[in-house]
C-alpha atoms as a PDB file:
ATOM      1  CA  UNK A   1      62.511 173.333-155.160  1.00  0.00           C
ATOM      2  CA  UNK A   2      65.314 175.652-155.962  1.00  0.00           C
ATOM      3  CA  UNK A   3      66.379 178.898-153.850  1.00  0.00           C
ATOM      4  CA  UNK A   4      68.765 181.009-155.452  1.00  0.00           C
ATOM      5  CA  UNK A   5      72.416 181.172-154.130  1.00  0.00           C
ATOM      6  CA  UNK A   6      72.286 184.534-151.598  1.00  0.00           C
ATOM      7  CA  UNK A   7      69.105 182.928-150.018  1.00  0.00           C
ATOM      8  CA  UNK A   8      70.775 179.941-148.838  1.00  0.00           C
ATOM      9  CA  UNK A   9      73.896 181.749-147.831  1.00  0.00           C
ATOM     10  CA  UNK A  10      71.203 183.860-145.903  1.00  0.00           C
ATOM     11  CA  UNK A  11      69.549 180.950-144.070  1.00  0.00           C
ATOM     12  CA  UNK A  12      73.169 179.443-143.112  1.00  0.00           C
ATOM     13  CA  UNK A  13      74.184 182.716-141.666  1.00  0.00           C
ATOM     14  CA  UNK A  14      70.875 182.744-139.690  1.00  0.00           C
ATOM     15  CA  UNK A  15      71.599 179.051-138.314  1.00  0.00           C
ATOM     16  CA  UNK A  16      75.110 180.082-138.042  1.00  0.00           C
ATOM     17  CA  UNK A  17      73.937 183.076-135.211  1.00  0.00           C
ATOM     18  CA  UNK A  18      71.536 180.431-133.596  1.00  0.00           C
ATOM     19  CA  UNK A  19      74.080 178.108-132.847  1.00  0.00           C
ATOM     20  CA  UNK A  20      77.011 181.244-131.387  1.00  0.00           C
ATOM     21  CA  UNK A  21      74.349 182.388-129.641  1.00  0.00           C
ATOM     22  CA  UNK A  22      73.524 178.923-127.811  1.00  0.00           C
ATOM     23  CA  UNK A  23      77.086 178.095-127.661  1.00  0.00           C
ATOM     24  CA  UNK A  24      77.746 181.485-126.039  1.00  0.00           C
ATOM     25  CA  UNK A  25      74.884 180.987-123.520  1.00  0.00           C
ATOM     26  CA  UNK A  26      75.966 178.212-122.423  1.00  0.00           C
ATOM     27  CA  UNK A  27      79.041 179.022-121.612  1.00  0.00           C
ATOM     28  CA  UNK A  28      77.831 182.162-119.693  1.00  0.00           C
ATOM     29  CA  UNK A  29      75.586 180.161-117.674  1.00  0.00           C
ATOM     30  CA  UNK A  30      78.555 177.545-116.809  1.00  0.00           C
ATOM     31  CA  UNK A  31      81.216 180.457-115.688  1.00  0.00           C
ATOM     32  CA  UNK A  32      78.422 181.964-113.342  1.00  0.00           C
ATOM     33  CA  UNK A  33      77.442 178.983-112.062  1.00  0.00           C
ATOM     34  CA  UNK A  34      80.970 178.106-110.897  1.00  0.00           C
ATOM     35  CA  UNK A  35      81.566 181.664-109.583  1.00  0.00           C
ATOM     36  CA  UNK A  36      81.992 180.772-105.768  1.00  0.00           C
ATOM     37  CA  UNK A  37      83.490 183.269-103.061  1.00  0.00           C
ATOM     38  CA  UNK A  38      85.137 180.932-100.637  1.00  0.00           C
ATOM     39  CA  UNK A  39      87.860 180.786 -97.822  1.00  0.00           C
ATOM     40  CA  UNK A  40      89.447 178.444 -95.468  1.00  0.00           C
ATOM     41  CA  UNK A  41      89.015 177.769 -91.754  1.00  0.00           C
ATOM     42  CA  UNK A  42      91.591 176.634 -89.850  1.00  0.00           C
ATOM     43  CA  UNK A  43      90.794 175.102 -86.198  1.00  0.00           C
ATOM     44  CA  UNK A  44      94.097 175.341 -84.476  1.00  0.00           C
ATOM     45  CA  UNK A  45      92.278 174.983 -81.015  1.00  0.00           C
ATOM     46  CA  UNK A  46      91.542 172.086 -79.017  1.00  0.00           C
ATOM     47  CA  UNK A  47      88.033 172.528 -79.171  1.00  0.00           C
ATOM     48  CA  UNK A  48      85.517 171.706 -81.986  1.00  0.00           C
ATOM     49  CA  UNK A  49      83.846 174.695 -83.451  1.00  0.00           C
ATOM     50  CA  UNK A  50      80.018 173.992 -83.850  1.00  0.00           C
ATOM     51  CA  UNK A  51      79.278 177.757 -85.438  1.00  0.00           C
ATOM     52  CA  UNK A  52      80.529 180.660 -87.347  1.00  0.00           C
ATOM     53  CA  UNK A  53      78.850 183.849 -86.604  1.00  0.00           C
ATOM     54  CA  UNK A  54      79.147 186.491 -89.477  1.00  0.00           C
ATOM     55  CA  UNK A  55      78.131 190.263 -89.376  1.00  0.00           C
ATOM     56  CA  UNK A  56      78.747 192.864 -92.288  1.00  0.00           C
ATOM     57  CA  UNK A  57      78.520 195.724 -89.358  1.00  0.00           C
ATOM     58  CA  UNK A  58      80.277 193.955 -86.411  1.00  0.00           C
ATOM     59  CA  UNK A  59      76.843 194.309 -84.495  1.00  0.00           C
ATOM     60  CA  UNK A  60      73.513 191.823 -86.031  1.00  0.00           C
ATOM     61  CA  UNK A  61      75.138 188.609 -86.873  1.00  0.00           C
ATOM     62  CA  UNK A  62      74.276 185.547 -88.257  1.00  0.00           C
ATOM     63  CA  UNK A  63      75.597 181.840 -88.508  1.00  0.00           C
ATOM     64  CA  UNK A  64      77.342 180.635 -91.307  1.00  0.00           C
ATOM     65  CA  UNK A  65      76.476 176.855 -92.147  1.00  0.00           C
ATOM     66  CA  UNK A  66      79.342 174.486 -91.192  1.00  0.00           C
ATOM     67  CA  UNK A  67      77.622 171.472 -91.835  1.00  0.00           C
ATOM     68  CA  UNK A  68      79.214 169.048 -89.098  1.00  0.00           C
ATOM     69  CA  UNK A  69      81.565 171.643 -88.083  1.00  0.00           C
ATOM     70  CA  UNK A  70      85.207 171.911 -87.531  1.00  0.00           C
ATOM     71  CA  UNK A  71      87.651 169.873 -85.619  1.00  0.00           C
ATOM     72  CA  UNK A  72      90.367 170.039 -83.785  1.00  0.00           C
ATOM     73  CA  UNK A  73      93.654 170.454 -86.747  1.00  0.00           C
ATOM     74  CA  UNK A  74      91.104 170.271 -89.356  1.00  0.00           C
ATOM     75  CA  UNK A  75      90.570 173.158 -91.935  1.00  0.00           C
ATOM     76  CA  UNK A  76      87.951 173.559 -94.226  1.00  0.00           C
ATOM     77  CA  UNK A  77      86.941 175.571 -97.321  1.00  0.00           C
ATOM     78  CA  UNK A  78      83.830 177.045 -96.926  1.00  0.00           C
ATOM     79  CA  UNK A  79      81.768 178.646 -99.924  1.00  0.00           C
ATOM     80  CA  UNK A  80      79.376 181.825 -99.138  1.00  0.00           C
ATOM     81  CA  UNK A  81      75.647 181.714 -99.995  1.00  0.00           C
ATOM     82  CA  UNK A  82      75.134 183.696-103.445  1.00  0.00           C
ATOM     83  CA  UNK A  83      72.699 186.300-101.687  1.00  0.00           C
ATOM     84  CA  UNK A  84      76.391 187.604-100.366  1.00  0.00           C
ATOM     85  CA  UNK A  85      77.354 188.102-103.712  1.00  0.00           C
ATOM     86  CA  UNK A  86      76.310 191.690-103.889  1.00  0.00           C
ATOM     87  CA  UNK A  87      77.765 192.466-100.287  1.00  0.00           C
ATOM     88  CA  UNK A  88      80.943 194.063 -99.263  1.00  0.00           C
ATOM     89  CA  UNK A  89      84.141 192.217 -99.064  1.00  0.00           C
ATOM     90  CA  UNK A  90      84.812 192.899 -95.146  1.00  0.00           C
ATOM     91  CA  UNK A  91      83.489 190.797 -92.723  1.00  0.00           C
ATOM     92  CA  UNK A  92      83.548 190.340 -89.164  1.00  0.00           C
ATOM     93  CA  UNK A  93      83.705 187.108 -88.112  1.00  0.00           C
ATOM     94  CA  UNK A  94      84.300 184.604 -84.653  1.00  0.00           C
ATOM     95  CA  UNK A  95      83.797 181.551 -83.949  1.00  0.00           C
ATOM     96  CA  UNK A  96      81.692 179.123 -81.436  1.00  0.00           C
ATOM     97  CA  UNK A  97      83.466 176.030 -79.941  1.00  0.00           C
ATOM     98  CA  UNK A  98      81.534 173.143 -78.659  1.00  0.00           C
ATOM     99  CA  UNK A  99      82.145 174.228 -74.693  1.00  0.00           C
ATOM    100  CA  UNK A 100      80.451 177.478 -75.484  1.00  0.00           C
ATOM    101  CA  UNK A 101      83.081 179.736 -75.626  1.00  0.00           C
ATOM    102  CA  UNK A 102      83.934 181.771 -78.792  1.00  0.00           C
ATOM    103  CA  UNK A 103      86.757 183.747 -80.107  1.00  0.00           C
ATOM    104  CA  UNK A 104      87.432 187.277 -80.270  1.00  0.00           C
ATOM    105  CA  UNK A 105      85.354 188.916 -83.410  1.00  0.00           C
ATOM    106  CA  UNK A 106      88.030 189.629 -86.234  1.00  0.00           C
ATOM    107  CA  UNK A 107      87.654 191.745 -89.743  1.00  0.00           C
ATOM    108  CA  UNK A 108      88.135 189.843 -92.672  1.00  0.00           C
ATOM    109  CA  UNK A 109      88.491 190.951 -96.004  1.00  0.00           C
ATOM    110  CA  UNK A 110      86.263 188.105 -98.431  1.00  0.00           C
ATOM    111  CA  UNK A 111      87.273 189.159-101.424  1.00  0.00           C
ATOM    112  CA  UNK A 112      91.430 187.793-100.915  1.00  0.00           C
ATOM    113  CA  UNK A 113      92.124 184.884-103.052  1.00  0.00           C
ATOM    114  CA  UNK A 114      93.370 181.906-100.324  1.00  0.00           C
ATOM    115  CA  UNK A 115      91.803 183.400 -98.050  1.00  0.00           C
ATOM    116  CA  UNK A 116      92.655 181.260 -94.663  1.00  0.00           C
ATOM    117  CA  UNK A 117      91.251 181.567 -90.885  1.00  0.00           C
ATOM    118  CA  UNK A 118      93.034 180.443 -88.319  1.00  0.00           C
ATOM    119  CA  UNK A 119      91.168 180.155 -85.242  1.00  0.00           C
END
């Protein structure tokens, strides 16, 4: 069968779109997934730290996950939970070394590229 010449040019354009539109997608989906807000702790103590506690208001906090936690000299980059996403950029933040003791609540501000604590 036949189609005359602006039908075919109409059917590439279509699968021409299709294929942008994928392409474009994709790539939307990729740069949000690698969107991550994330700092650096430092532990410059002599104790491990087993906990980060985090509060928007300096008042209700909560624990941010450290995994294993942080040794002594060791610093770590640490990646906030995308339901902080849509949060403010200052924090307060302190932190909880293994012999119970924690440090003095500081305000950070997230959003700073290289962001690094030094506790």
């Amino acid at each position: 069968m036949k189609f005359p010449v602006p039908f075919k040019k109409v059917v590439l354009l279509i699968l021409a779109l299709v294929m942008a539109s994928f392409a474009l997608n994709s790539a939307s989906a990729h740069k949000a997934s690698t969107v991550d807000y994330s700092f650096k702790v430092h532990n410059g103590q002599r104790c491990y730290i087993d906990e980060l506690l985090v509060s928007e208001n300096g008042k209700s906090w909560g624990e941010f996950d450290l995994g294993k936690g942080v040794a002594p000299g060791q610093t770590v980059e640490l990646v906030w939970d995308k339901s902080t996403d849509n949060s403010k950029c200052e924090w307060w933040i302190k932190a909880k070394y293994a012999d119970g003791s924690e440090s003095k609540a500081a305000k950070f501000d997230f959003c700073e590229k290289d962001l690094v604590l030094d506790f």
